[in-house]
Protein backbone atom coordinates (compact mmCIF):
# COMPACT_ATOMS: atom_id res chain seq x y z
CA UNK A 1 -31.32 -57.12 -196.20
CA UNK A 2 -33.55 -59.95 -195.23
CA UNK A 3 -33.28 -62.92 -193.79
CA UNK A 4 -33.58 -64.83 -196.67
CA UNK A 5 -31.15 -62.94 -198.93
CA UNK A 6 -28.89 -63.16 -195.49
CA UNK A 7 -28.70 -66.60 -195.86
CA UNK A 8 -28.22 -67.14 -199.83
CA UNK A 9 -25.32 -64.86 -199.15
CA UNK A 10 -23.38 -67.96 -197.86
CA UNK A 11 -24.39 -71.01 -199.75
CA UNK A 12 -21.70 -70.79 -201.69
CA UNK A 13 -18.65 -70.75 -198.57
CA UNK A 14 -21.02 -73.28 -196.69
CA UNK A 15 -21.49 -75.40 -199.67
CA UNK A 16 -17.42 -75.20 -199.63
CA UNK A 17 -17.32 -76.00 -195.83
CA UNK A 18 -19.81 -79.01 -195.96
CA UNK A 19 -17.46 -80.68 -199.01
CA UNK A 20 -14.28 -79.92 -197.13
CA UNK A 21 -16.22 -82.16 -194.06
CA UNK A 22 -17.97 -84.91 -196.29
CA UNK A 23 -15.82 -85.02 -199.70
CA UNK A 24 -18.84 -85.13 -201.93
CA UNK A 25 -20.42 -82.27 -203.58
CA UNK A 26 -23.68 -83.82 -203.93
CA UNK A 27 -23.63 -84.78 -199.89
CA UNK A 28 -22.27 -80.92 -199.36
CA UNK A 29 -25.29 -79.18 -200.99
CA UNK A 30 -27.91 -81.83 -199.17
CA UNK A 31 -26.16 -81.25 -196.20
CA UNK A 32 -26.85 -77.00 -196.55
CA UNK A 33 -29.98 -77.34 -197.88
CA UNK A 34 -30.72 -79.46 -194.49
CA UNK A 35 -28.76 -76.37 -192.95
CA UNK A 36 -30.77 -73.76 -193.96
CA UNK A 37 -34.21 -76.38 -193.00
CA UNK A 38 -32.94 -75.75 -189.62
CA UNK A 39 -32.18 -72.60 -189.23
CA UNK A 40 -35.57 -71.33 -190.49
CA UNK A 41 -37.02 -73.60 -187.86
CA UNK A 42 -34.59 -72.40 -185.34
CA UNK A 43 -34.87 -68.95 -185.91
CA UNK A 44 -37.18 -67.56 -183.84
CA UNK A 45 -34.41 -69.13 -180.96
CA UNK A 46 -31.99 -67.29 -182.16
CA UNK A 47 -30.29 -64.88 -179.55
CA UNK A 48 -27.79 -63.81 -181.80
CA UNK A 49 -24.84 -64.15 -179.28
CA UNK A 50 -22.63 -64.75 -182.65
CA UNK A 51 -23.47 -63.55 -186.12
CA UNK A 52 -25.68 -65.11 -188.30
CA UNK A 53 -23.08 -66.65 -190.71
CA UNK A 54 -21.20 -68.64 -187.47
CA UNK A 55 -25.13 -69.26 -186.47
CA UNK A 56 -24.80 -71.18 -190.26
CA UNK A 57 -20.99 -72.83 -189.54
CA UNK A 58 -22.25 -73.75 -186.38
CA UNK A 59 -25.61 -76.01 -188.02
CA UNK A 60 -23.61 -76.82 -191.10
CA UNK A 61 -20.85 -78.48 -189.61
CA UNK A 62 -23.24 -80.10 -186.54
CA UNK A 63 -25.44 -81.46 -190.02
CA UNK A 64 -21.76 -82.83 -191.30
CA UNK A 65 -20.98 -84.47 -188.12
CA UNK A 66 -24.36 -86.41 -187.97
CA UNK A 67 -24.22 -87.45 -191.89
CA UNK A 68 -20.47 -88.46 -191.05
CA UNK A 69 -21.29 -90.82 -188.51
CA UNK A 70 -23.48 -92.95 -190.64
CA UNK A 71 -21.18 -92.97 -193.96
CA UNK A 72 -17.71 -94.40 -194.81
CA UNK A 73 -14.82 -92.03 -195.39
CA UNK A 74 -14.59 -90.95 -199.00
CA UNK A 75 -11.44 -91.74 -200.80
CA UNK A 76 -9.31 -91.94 -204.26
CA UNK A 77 -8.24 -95.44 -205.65
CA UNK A 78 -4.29 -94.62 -204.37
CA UNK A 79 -5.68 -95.35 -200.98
CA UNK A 80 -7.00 -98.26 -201.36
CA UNK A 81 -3.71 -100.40 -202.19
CA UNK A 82 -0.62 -100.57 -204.00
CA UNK A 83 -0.78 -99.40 -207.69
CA UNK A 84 -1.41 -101.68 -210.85
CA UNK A 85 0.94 -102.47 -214.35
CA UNK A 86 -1.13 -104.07 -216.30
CA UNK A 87 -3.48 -101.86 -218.35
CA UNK A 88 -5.71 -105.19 -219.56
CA UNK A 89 -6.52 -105.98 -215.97
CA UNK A 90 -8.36 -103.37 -214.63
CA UNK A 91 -11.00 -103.83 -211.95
CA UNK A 92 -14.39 -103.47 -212.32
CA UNK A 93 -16.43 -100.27 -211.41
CA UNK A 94 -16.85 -100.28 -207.53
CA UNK A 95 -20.17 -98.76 -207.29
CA UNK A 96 -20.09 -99.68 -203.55
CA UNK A 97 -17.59 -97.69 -202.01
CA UNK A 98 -17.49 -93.93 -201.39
CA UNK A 99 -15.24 -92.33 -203.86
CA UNK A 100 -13.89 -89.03 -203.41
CA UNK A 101 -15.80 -86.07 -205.84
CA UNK A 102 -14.34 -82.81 -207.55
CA UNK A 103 -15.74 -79.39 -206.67
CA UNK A 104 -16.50 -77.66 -209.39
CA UNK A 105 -15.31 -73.81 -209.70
CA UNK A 106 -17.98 -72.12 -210.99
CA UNK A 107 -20.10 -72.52 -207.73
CA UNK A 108 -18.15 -69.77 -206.63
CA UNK A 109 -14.85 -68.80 -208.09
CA UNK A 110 -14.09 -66.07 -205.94
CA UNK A 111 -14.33 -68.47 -203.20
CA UNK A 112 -12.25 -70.94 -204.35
CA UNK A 113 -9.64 -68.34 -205.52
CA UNK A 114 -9.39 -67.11 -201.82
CA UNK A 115 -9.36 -70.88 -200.36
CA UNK A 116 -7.54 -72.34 -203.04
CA UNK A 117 -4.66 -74.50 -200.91
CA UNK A 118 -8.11 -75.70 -198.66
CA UNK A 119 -9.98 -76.88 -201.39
CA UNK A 120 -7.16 -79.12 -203.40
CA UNK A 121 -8.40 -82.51 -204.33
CA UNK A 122 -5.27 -84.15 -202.69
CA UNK A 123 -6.19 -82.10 -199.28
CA UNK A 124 -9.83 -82.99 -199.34
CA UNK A 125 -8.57 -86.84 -199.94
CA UNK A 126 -6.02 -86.40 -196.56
CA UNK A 127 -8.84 -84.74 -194.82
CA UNK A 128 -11.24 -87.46 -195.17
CA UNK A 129 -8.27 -89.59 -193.28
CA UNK A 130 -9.25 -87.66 -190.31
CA UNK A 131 -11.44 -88.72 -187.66
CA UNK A 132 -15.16 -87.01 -188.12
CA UNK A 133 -14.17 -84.37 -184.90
CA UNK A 134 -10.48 -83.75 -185.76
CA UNK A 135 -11.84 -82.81 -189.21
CA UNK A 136 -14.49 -80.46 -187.98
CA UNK A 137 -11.09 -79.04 -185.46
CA UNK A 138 -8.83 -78.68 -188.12
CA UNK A 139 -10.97 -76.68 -190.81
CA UNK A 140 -12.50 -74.36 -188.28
CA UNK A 141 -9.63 -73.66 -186.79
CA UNK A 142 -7.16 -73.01 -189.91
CA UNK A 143 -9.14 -72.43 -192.68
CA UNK A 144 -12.14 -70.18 -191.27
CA UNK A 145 -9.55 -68.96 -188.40
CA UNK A 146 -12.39 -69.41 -185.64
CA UNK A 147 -11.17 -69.17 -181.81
CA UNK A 148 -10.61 -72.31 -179.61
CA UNK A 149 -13.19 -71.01 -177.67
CA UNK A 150 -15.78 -71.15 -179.98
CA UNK A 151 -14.80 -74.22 -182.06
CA UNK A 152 -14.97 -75.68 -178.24
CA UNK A 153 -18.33 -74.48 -177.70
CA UNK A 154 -19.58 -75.94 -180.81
CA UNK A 155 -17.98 -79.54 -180.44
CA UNK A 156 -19.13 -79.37 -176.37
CA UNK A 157 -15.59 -79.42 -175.10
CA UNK A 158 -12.77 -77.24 -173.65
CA UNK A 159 -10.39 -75.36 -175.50
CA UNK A 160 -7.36 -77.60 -174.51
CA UNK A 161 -9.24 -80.94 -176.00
CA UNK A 162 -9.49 -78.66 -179.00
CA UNK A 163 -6.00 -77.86 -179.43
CA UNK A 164 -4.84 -81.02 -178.77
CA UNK A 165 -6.86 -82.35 -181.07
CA UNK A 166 -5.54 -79.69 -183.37
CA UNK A 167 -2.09 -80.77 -183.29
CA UNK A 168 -2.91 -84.03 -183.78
CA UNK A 169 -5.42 -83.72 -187.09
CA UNK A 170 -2.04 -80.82 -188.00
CA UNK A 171 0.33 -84.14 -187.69
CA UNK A 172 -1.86 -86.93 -189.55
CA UNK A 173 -2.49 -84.33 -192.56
CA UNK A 174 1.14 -83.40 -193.06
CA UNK A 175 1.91 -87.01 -193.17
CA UNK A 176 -0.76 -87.41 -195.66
CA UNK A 177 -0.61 -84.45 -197.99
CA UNK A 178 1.40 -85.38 -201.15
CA UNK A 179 4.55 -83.97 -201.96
CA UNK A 180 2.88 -82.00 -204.83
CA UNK A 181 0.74 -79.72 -202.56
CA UNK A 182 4.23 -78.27 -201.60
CA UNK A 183 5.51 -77.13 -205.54
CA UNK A 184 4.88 -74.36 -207.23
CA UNK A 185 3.52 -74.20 -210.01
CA UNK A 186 4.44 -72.85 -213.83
CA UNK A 187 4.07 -69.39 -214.53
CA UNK A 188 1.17 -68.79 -216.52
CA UNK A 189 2.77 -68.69 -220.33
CA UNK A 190 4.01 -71.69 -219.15
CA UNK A 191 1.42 -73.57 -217.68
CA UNK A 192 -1.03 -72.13 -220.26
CA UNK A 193 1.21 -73.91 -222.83
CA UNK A 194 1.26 -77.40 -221.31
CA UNK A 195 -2.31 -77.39 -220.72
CA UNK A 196 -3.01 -76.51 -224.32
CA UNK A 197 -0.50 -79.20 -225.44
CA UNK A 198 -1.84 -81.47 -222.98
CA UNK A 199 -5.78 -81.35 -225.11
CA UNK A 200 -4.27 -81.54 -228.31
CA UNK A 201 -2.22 -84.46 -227.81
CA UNK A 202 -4.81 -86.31 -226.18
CA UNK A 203 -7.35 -85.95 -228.74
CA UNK A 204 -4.92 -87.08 -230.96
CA UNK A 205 -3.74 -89.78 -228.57
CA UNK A 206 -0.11 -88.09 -229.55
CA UNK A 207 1.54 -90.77 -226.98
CA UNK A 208 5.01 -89.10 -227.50
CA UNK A 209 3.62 -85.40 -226.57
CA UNK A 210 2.15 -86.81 -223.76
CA UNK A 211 5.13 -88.71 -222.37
CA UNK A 212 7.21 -85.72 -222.48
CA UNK A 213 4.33 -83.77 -220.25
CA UNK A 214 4.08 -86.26 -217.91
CA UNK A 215 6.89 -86.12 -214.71
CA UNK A 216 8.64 -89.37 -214.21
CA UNK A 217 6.68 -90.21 -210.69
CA UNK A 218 2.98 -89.08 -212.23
CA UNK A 219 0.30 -90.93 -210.86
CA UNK A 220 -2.99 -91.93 -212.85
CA UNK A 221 -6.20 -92.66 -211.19
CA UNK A 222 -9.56 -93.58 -212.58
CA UNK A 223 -12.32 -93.93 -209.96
CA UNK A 224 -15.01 -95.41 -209.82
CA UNK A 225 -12.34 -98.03 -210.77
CA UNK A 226 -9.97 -99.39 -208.43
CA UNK A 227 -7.41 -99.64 -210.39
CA UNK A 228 -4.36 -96.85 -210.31
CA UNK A 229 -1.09 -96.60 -212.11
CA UNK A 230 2.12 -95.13 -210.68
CA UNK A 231 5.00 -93.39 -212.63
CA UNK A 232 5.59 -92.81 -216.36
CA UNK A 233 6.05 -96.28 -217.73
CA UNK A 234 3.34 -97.62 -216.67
CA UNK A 235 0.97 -94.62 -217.30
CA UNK A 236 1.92 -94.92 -220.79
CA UNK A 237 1.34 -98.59 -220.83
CA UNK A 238 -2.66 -97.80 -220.16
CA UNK A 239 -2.40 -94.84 -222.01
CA UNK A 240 -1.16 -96.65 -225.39
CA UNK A 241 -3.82 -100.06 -224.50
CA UNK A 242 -6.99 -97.69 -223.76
CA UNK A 243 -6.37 -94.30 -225.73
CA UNK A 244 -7.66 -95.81 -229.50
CA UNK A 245 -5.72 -93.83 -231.93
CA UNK A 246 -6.86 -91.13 -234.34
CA UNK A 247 -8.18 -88.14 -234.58
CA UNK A 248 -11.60 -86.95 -234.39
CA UNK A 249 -12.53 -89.52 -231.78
CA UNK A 250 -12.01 -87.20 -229.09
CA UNK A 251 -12.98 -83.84 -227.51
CA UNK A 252 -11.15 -82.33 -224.18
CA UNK A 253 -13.36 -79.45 -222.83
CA UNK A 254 -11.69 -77.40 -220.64
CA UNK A 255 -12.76 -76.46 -216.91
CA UNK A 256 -11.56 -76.11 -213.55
CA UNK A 257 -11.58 -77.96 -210.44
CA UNK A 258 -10.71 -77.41 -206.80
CA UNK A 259 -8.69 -74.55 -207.67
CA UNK A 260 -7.07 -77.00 -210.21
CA UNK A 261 -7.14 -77.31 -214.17
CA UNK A 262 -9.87 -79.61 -215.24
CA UNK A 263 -10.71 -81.38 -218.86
CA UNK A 264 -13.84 -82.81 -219.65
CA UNK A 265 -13.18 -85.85 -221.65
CA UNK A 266 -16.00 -86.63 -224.98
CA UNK A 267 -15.63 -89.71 -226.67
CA UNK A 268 -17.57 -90.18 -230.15
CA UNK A 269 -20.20 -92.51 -230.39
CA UNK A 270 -21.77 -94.65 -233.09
CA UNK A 271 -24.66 -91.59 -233.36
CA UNK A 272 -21.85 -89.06 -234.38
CA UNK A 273 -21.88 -87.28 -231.43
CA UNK A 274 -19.41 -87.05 -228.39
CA UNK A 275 -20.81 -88.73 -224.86
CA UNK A 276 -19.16 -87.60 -221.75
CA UNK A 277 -17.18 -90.37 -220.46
CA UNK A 278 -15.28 -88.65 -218.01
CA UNK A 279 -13.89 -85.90 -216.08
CA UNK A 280 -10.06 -84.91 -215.79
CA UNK A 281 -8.67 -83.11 -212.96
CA UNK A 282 -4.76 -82.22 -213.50
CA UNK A 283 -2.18 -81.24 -211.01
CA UNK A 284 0.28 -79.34 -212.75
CA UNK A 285 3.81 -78.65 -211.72
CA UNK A 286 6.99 -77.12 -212.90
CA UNK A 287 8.05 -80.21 -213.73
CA UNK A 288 4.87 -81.06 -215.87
CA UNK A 289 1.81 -83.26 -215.44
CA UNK A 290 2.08 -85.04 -212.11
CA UNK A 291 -1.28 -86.63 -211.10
CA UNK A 292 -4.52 -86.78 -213.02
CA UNK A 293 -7.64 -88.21 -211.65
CA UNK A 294 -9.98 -89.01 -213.64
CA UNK A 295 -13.40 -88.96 -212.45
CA UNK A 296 -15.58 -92.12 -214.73
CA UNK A 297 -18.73 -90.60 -213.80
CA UNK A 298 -20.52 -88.60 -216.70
CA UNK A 299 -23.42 -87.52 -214.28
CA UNK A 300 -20.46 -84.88 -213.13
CA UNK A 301 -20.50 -83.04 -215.88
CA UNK A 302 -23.90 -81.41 -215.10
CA UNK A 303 -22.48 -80.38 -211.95
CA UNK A 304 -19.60 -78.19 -213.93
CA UNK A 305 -22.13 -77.11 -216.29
CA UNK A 306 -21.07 -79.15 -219.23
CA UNK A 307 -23.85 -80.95 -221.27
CA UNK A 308 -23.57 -84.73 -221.51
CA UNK A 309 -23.16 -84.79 -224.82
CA UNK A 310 -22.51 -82.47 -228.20
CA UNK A 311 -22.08 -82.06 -231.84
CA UNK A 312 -18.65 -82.28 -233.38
CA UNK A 313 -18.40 -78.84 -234.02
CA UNK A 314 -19.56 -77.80 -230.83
């Protein structure tokens, strides 16, 4: 194999690694592409104490680090403040801050198969709570299972700074994980069903269908909008005042992200033809629906391979 095939190898698990650190897909793949910049340049000073792929880990994450400590954390509207009733008064689009993106599955569905838990949207949101290092401490060390040793070596400490920090970055992320990372899911007849009910009704803006698939805490989020809603009631609310009734106004397109059921949302326009307008990521439990973020950003859709807009009998 050569180098260059050696390195394409792991674009995918680094492109994986770099959103785990920086929450944005689009930062994650200019953050390998500056990756692999420096390792060509760096080769020829390569001793190859380690393998080639920690040689990669070891840039990647250094690249992270660097990009991390001239950027805000990025985050989901939930926490940025208490949650919102009143489906008229939503804020405007907050182009300004750093929102949290989805990772789509196709990059590498094997990948995200094997790193499922590590790749959650509500576990990259807690991560990005973590200080820049304690970040870098806490995926080396439990998701890629490196040494203390070497995650020391990398950071330019000792192994006990790196453990501590461990325990630390283990504490803040188990206070921050939501309760739904911890429930298991429907088996698949089941889930299958509620996801298929789930499309239907929604193009139909079938409010009653939807109620009953929704749990009784489900959260709704919407960024770039600040603006969330917490629990049934008032989900519905902004359901019933923004979901225009009728059918054949709507498409749901389903996808996958994070490891997660996905919908990508078409709205008909005044051409005939459905425009993205925006993409749905679902957390589904036994219980139902509980949480769906919804991503107001059509320029995703390339990203999951989806075109930005299409027929209606497409």
């Amino acid at each position: 194999m050569n180098l260059e095939d050696e390195f394409a190898q792991y674009r995918g698990e680094l492109v994986a690694h770099c959103y785990r650190m920086l929450g944005s897909l689009h930062d994650a793949e200019d953050a390998v592409q500056e990756t692999y910049l420096r390792a060509w340049k760096g080769f020829a000073a390569f001793e190859g104490r380690s393998s080639v792929k920690t040689w990669l880990y070891r840039i990647a994450t250094n690249v992270c680090l660097n990009a991390l400590q001239h950027s805000s954390r990025r985050v989901v509207p939930s926490a940025l403040g208490a949650p919102g009733n009143d489906p008229y008064d939503l804020e405007a689009q907050a182009l300004e801050i750093s929102w949290l993106e989805p990772f789509p599955d196709l990059l590498d569905p094997a990948l995200v198969v094997g790193n499922r838990q590590s790749l959650r949207l509500a576990m990259v949101a807690a991560l990005q709570h973590l200080p820049p290092r304690q970040r870098a401490v806490l995926i080396l060390r439990d998701v890629l299972a490196w040494q203390a040793a070497e995650v020391a070596e990398l950071l330019d400490t000792t192994s006990a700074a790196v453990n501590s920090s461990l325990q630390r970055a283990r504490a803040e992320l188990a206070r921050l994980a939501p309760a739904e990372e911890h429930l298991s899911e429907p088996d698949e007849p089941v889930r299958r069903a509620l996801l298929d009910q789930y499309a239907v009704a929604f193009e139909r803006a079938d409010l009653v269908t939807l109620e009953g698939l929704l749990t009784e805490d489900t959260r709704w989020e919407m960024p770039p909008i600040p603006t969330w809603f917490s629990g049934r009631p008032d989900v519905m609310r902004l359901l019933e005042a923004r979901l225009p009734r009728g059918e054949g106004r709507r498409i749901m397109v389903e996808t996958s992200a994070n490891g997660a059921p996905a919908f990508a949302f078409y709205v008909r326009g005044d051409d005939g033809f459905f425009h993205a307008h925006s993409l749905q990521t679902l957390t589904v439990t036994k219980a139902g629906i509980s949480a769906v973020l919804a991503f107001h950003k059509p320029s995703l859709f390339t990203a999951f391979g989806l075109p930005l807009s299409r027929a209606g009998g497409e």
